[in-house]
C-alpha atoms as a PDB file:
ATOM      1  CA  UNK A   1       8.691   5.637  17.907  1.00  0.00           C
ATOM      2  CA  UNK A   2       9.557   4.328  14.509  1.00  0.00           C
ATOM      3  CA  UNK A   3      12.768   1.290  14.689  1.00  0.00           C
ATOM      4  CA  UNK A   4      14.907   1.766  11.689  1.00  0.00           C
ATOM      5  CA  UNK A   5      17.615  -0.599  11.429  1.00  0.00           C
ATOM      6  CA  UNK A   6      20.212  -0.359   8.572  1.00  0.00           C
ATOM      7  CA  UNK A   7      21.824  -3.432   7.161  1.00  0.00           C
ATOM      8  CA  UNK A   8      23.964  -2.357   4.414  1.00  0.00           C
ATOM      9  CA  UNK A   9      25.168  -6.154   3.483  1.00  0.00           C
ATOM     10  CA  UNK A  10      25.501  -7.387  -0.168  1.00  0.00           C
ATOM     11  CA  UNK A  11      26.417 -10.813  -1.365  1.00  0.00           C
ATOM     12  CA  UNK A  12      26.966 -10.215  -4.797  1.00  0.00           C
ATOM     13  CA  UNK A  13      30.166  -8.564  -6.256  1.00  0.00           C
ATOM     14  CA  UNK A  14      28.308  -7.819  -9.739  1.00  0.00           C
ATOM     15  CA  UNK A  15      25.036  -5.073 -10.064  1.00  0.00           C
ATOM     16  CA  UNK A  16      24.146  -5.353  -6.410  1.00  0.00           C
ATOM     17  CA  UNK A  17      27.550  -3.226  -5.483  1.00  0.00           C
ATOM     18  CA  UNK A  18      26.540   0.275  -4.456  1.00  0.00           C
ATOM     19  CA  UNK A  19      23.195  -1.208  -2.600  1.00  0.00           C
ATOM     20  CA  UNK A  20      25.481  -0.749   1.214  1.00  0.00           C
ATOM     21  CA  UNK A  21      25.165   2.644   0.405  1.00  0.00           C
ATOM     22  CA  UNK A  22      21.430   3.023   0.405  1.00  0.00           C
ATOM     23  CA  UNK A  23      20.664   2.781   3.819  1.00  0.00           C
ATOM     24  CA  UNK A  24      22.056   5.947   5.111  1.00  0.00           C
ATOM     25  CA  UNK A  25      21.358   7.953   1.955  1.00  0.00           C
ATOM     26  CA  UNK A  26      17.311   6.968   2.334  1.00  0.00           C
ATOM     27  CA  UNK A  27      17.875   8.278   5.925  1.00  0.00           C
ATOM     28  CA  UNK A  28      19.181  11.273   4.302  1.00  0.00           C
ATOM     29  CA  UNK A  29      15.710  12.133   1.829  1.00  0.00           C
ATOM     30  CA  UNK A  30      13.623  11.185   4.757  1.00  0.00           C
ATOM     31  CA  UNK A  31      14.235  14.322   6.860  1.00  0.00           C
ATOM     32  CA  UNK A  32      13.152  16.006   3.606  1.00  0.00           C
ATOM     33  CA  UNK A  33       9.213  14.424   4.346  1.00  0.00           C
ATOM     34  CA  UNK A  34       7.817  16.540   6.301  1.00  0.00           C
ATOM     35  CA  UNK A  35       4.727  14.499   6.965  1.00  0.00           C
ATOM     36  CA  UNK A  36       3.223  11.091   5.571  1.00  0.00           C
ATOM     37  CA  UNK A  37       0.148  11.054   3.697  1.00  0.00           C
ATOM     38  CA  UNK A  38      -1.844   9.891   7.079  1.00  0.00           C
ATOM     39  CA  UNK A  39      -1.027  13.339   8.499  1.00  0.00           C
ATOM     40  CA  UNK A  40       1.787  11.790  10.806  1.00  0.00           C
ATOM     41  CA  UNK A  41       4.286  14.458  11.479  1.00  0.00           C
ATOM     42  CA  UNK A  42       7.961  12.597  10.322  1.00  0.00           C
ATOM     43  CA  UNK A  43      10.562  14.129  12.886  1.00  0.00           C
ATOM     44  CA  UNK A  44      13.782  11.838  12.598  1.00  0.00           C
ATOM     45  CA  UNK A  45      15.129  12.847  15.476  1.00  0.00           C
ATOM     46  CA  UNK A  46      12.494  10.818  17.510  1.00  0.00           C
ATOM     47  CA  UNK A  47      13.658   7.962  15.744  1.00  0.00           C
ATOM     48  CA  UNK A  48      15.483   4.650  17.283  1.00  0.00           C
ATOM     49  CA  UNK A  49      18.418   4.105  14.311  1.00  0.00           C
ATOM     50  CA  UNK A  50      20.497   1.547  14.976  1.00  0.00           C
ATOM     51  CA  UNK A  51      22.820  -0.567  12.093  1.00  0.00           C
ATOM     52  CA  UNK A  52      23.987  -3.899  11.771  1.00  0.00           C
ATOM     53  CA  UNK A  53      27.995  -3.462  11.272  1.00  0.00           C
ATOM     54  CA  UNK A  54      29.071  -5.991   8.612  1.00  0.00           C
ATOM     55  CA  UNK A  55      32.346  -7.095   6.531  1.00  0.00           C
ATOM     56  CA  UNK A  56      30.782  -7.664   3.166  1.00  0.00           C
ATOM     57  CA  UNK A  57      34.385  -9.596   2.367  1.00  0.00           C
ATOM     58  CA  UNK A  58      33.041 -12.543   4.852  1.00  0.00           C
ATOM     59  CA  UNK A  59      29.300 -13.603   3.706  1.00  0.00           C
ATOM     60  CA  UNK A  60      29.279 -16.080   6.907  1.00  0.00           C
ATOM     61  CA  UNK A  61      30.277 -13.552   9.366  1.00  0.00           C
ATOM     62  CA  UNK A  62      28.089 -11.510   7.643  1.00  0.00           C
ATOM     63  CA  UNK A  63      24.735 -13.711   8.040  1.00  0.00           C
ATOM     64  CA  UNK A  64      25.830 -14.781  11.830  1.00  0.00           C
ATOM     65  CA  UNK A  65      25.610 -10.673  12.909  1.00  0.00           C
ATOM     66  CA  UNK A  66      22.728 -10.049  10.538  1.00  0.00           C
ATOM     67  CA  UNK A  67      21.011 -13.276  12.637  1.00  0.00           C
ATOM     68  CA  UNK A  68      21.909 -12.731  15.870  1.00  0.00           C
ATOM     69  CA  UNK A  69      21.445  -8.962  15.942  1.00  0.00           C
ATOM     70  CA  UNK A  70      18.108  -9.165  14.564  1.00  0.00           C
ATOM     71  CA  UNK A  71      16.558 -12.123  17.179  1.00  0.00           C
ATOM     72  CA  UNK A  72      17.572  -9.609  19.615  1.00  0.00           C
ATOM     73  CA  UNK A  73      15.713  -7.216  17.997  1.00  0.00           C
ATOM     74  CA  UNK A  74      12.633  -9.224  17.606  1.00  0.00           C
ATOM     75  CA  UNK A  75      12.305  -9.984  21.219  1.00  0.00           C
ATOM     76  CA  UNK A  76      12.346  -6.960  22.103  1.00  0.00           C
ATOM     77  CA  UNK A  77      10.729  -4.718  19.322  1.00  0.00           C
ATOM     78  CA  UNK A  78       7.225  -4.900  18.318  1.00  0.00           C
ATOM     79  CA  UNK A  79       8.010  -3.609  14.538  1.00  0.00           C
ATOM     80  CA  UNK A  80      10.987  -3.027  12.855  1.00  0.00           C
ATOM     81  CA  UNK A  81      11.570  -1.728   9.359  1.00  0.00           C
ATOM     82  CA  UNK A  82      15.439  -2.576   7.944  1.00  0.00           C
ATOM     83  CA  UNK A  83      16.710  -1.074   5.257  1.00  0.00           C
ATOM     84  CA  UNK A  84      19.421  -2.979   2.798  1.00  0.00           C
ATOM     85  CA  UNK A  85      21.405  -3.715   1.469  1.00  0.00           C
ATOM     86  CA  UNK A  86      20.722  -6.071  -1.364  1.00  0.00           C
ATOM     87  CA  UNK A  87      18.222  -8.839  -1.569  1.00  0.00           C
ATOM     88  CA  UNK A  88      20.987 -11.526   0.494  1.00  0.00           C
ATOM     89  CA  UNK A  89      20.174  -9.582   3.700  1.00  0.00           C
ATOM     90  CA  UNK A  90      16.277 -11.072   3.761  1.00  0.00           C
ATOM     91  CA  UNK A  91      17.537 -15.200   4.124  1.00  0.00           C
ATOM     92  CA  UNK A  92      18.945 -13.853   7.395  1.00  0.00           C
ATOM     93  CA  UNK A  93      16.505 -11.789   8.628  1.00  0.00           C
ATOM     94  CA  UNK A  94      13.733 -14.034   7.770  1.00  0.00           C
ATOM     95  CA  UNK A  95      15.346 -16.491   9.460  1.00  0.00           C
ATOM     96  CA  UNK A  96      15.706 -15.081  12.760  1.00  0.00           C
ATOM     97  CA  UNK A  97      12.195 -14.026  12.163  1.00  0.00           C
ATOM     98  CA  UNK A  98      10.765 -17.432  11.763  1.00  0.00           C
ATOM     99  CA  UNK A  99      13.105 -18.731  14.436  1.00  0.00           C
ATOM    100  CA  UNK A 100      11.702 -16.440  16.967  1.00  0.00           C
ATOM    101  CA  UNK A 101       8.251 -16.779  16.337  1.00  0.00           C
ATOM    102  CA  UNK A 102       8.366 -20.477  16.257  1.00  0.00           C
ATOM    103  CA  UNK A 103      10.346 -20.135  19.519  1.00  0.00           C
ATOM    104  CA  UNK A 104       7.247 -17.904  20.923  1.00  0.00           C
ATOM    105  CA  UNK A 105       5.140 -20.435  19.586  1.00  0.00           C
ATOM    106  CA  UNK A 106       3.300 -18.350  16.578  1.00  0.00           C
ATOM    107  CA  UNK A 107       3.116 -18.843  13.104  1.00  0.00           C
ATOM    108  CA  UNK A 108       4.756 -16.480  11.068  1.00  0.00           C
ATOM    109  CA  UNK A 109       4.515 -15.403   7.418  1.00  0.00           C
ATOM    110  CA  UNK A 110       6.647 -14.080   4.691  1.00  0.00           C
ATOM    111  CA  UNK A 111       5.067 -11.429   1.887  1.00  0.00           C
ATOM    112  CA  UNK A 112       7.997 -11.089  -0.726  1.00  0.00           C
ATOM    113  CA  UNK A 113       7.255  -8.070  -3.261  1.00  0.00           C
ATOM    114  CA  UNK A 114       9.431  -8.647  -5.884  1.00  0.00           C
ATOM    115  CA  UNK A 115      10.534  -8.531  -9.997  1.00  0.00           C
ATOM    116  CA  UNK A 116      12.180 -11.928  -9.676  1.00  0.00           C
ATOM    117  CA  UNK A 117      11.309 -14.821  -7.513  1.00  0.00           C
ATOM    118  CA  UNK A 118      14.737 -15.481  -6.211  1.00  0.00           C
ATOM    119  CA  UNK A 119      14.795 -19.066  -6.352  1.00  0.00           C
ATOM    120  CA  UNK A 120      17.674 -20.427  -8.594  1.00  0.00           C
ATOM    121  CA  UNK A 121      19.627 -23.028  -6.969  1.00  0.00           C
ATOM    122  CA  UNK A 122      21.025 -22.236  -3.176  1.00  0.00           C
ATOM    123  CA  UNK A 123      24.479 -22.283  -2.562  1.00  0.00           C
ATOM    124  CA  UNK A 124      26.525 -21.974   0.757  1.00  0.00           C
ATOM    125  CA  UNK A 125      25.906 -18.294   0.899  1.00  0.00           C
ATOM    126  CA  UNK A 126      22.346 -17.290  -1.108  1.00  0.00           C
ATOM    127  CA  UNK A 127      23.210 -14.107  -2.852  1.00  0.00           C
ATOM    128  CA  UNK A 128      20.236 -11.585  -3.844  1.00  0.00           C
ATOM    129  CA  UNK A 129      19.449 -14.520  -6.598  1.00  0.00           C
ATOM    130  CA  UNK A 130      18.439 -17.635  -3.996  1.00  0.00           C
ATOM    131  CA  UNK A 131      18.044 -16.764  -1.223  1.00  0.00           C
ATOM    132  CA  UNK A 132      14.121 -17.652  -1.098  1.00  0.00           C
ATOM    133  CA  UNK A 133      15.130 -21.439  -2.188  1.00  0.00           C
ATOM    134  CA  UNK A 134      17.607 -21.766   0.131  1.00  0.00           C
ATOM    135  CA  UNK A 135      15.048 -20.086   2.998  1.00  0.00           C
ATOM    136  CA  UNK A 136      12.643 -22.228   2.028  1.00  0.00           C
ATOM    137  CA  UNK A 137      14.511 -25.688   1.764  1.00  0.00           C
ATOM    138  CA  UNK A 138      16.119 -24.913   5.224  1.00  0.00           C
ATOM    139  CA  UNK A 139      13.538 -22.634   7.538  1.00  0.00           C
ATOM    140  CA  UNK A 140      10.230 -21.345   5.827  1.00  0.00           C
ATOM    141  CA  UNK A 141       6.996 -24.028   5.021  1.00  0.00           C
ATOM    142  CA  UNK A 142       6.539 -22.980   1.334  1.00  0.00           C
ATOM    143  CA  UNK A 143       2.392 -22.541   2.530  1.00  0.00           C
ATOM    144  CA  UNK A 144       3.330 -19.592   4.718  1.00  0.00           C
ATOM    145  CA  UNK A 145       5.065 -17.481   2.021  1.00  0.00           C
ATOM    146  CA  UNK A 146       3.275 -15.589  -0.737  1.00  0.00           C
ATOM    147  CA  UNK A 147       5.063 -13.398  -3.964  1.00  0.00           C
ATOM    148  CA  UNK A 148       3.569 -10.494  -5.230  1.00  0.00           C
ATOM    149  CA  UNK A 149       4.744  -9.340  -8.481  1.00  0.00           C
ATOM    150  CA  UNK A 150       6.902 -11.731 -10.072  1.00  0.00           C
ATOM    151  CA  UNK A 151       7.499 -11.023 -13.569  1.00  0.00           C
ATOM    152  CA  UNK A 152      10.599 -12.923 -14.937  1.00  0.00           C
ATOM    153  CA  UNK A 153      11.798 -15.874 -13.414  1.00  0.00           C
ATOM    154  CA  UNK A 154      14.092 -18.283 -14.734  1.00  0.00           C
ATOM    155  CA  UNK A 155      12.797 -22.123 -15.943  1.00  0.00           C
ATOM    156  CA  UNK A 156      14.345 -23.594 -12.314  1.00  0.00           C
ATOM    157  CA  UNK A 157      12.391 -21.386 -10.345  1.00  0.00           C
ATOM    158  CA  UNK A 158       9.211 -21.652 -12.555  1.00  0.00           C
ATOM    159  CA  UNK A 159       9.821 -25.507 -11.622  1.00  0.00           C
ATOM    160  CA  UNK A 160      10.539 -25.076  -7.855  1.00  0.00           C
ATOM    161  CA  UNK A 161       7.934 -22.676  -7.295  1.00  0.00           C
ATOM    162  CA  UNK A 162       5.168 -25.324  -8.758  1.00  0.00           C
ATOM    163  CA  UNK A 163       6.984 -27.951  -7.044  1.00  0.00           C
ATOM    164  CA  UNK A 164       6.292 -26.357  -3.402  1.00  0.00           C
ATOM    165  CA  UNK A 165       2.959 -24.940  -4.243  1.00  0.00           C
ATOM    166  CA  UNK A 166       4.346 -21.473  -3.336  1.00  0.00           C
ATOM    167  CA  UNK A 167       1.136 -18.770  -3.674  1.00  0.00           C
ATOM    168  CA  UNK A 168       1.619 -16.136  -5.878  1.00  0.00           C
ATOM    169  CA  UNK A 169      -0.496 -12.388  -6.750  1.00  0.00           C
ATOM    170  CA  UNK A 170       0.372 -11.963 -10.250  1.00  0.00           C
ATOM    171  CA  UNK A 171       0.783  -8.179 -11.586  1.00  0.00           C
ATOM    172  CA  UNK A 172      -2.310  -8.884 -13.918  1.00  0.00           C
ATOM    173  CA  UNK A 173      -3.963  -9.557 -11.067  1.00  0.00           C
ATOM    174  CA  UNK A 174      -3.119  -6.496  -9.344  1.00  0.00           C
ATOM    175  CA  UNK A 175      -4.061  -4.690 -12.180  1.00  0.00           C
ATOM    176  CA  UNK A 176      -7.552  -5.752 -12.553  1.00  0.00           C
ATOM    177  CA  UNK A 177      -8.093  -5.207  -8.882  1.00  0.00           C
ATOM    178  CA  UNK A 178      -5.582  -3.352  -6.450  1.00  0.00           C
ATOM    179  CA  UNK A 179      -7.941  -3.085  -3.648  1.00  0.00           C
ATOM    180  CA  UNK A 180      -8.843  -6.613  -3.458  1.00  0.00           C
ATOM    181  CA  UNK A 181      -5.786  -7.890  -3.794  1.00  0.00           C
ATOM    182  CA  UNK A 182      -4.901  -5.498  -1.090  1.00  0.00           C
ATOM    183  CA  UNK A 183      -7.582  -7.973   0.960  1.00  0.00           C
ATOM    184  CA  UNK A 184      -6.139 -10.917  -0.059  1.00  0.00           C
ATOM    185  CA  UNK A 185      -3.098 -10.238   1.431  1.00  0.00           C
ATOM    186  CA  UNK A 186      -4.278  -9.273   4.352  1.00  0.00           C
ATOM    187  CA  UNK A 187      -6.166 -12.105   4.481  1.00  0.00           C
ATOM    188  CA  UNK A 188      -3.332 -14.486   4.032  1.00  0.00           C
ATOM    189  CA  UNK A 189      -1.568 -12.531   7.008  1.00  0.00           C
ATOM    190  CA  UNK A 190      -4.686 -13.110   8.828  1.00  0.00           C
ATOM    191  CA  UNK A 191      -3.516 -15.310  12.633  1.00  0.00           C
ATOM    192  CA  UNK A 192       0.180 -14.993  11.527  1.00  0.00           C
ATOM    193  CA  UNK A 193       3.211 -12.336  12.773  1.00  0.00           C
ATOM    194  CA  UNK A 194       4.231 -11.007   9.424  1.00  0.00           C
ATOM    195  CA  UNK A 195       7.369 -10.441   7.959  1.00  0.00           C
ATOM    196  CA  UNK A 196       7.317  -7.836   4.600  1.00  0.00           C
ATOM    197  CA  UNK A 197      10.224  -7.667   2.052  1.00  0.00           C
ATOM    198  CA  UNK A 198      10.265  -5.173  -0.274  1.00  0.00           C
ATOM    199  CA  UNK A 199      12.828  -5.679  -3.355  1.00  0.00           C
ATOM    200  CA  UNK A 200      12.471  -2.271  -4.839  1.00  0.00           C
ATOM    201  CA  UNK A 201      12.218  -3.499  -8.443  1.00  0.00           C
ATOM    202  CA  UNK A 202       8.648  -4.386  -7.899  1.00  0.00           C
ATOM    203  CA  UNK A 203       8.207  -1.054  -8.984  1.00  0.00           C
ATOM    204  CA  UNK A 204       8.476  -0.315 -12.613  1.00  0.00           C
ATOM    205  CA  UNK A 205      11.647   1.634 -13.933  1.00  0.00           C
ATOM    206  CA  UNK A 206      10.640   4.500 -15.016  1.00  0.00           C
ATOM    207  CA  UNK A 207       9.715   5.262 -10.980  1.00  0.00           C
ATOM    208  CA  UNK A 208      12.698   3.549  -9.697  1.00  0.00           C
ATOM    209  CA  UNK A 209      15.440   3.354 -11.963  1.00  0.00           C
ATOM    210  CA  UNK A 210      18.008   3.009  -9.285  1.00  0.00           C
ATOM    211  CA  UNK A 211      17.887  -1.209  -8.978  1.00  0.00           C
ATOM    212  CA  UNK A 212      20.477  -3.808 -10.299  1.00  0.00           C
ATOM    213  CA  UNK A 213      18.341  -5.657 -11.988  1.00  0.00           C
ATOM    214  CA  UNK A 214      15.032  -3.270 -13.530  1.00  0.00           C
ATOM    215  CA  UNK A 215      12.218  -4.985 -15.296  1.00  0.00           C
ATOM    216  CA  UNK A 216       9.745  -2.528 -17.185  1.00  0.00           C
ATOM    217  CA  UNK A 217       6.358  -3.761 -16.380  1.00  0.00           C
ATOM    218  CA  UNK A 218       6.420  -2.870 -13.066  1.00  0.00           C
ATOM    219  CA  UNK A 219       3.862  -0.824 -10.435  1.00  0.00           C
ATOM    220  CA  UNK A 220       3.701   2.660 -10.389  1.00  0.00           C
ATOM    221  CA  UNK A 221       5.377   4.095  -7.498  1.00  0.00           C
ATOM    222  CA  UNK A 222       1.499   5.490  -6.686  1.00  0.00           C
ATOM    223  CA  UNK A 223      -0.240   2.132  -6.906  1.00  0.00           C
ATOM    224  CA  UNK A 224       2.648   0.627  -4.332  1.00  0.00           C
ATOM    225  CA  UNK A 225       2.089   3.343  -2.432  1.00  0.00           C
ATOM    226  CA  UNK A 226      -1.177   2.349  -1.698  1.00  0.00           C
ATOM    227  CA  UNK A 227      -0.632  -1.491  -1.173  1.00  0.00           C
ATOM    228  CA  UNK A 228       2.007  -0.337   1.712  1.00  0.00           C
ATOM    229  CA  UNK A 229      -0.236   1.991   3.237  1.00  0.00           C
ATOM    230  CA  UNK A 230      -2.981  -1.100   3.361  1.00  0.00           C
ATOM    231  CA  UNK A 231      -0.450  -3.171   4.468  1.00  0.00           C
ATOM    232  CA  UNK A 232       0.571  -1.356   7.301  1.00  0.00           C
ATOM    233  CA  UNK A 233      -2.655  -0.988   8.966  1.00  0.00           C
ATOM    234  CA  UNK A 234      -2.330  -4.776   9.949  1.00  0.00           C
ATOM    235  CA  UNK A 235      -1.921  -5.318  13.949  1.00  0.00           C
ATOM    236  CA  UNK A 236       0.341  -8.076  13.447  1.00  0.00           C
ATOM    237  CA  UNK A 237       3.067  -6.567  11.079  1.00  0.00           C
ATOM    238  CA  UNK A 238       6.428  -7.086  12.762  1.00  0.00           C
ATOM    239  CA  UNK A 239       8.900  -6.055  10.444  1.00  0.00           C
ATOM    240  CA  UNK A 240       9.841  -4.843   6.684  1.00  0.00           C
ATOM    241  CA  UNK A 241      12.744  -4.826   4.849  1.00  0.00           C
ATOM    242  CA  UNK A 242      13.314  -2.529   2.106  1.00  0.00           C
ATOM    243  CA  UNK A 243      16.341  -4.016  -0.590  1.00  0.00           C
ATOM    244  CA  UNK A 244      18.342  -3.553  -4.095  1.00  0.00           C
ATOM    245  CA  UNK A 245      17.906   0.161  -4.105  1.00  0.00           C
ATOM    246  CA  UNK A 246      21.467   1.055  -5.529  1.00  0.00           C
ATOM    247  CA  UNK A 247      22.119   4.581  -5.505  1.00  0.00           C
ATOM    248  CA  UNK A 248      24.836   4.128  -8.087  1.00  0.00           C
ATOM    249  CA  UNK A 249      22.297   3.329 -10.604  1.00  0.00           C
ATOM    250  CA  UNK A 250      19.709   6.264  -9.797  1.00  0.00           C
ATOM    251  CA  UNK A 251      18.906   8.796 -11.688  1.00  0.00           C
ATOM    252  CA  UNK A 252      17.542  11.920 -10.796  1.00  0.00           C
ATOM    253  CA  UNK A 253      16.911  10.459  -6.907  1.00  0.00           C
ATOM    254  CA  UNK A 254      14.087   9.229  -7.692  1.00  0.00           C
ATOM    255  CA  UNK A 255      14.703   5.819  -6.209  1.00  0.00           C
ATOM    256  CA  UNK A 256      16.366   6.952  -3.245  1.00  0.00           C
ATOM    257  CA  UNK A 257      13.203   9.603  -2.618  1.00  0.00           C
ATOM    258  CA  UNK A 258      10.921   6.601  -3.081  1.00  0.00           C
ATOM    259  CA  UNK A 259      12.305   4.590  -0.863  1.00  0.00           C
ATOM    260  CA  UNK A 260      12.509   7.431   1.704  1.00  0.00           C
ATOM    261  CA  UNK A 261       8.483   7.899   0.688  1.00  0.00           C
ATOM    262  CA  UNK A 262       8.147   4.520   1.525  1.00  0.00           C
ATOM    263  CA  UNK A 263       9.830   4.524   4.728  1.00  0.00           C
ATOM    264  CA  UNK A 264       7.927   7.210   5.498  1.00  0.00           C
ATOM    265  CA  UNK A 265       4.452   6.001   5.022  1.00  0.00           C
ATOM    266  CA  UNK A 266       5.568   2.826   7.095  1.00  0.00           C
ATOM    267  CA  UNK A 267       6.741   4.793  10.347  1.00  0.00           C
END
């Protein structure tokens, strides 16, 4: 039985508002899947929903419930998939993640999929914009994360990035070879309890217009459908997050029905 946990926070008052309506309205285009593309039947009512009740007026409430409700959940849930929310929600998630693991003693890892690399300079509470950096500088050792799709960062995260010899998977890369890139990944997974965020503007526009912040150049919503599916075959995938979808800024529901297609495939 799938665990779908909503987390409609966002830490930004500027393009990000809209994103705390996403979670329930992906809920809503996923009882419109019949089936994934494995054959699996999608019935939602066998689903375990839950949501993490925030005040997006109070960021450090806010990442104290996030934290605390989702250790919980990790001790007692062998996968979860949370939906967002904008990109904020991941630096407490992946926190508690970490946290839990290292309390368990296993190694975790963190596979960010992603337009931007989220690294300007932390602040007291990371919005969707550094919340990597600050994850990084206070929780995460920069060898056990690994971006996938950056394609415009700004010169202070070019600079931090090199400075903590953070991996990445270029989208030229991806291009040239999808399925072995596809290995690579699962490689770098390979002993670790993994931890998946998916900004949805790792997607190209014209798929998934519905993001605050779209960068043309982007997968098709086909060629991340199949990364997903590859990744989700792995034993030791423990949870996903799925961010920035703003249904505000959709057109045509196409980002809301991909991210429901997503979900969908991940269940």
């Amino acid at each position: 039985m799938a665990n779908i946990i909503k987390v409609p926070g966002i830490n930004c008052s500027g393009k990000t508002k809209g994103c705390e309506k996403a979670p329930n309205l992906i809920l809503e285009n996923l009882k419109k899947i019949h089936s994934n593309e494995a054959g699996i039947p999608i019935n939602t009512d066998l689903f375990d929903f839950d949501e993490i009740h925030l005040d997006n007026s109070n960021f450090e409430l806010t990442n104290k419930l996030i934290y605390k409700n989702s250790y919980k959940i990790f001790e007692k849930k062998p996968k979860t998939i949370f939906l967002g929310g904008d990109h904020s929600v991941t630096y407490s998630l992946a926190k508690a993640f970490f946290d839990y693991t290292k309390e368990n003693k296993s190694e975790a890892c963190l596979i960010v999929f992603d337009a931007h690399p989220d690294c300007m300079k932390s602040i007291k509470d990371p919005t969707h914009e550094e919340w990597l950096r600050k994850l990084i500088e206070e929780r995460i050792p920069s060898r056990n994360v690994l971006l996938v799709g950056v394609r415009n960062s700004e010169k202070q995260e070019i600079q931090f990035l090199k400075e903590n010899g953070i991996q990445q998977i270029s989208m030229n890369s991806i291009m040239e070879d999808i399925e072995n890139i596809a290995d690579t990944i699962t490689e770098f997974c390979s002993g670790k309890q993994v931890y998946v965020s998916i900004d949805i503007d790792i997607i190209d526009p014209a798929f998934a217009p519905g993001t605050g912040y779209p960068e043309s150049g982007g997968l098709s919503s086909r060629e991340f459908i199949y990364l997903i599916q590859r990744i989700n075959k792995m034993k030791n995938l423990r949870a996903v997050d799925l961010v920035e979808i703003n249904p505000e800024k959709d057109r045509d529901n196409l980002t809301l029905g991909l991210g429901a297609k997503i979900l969908g495939e991940l269940v």
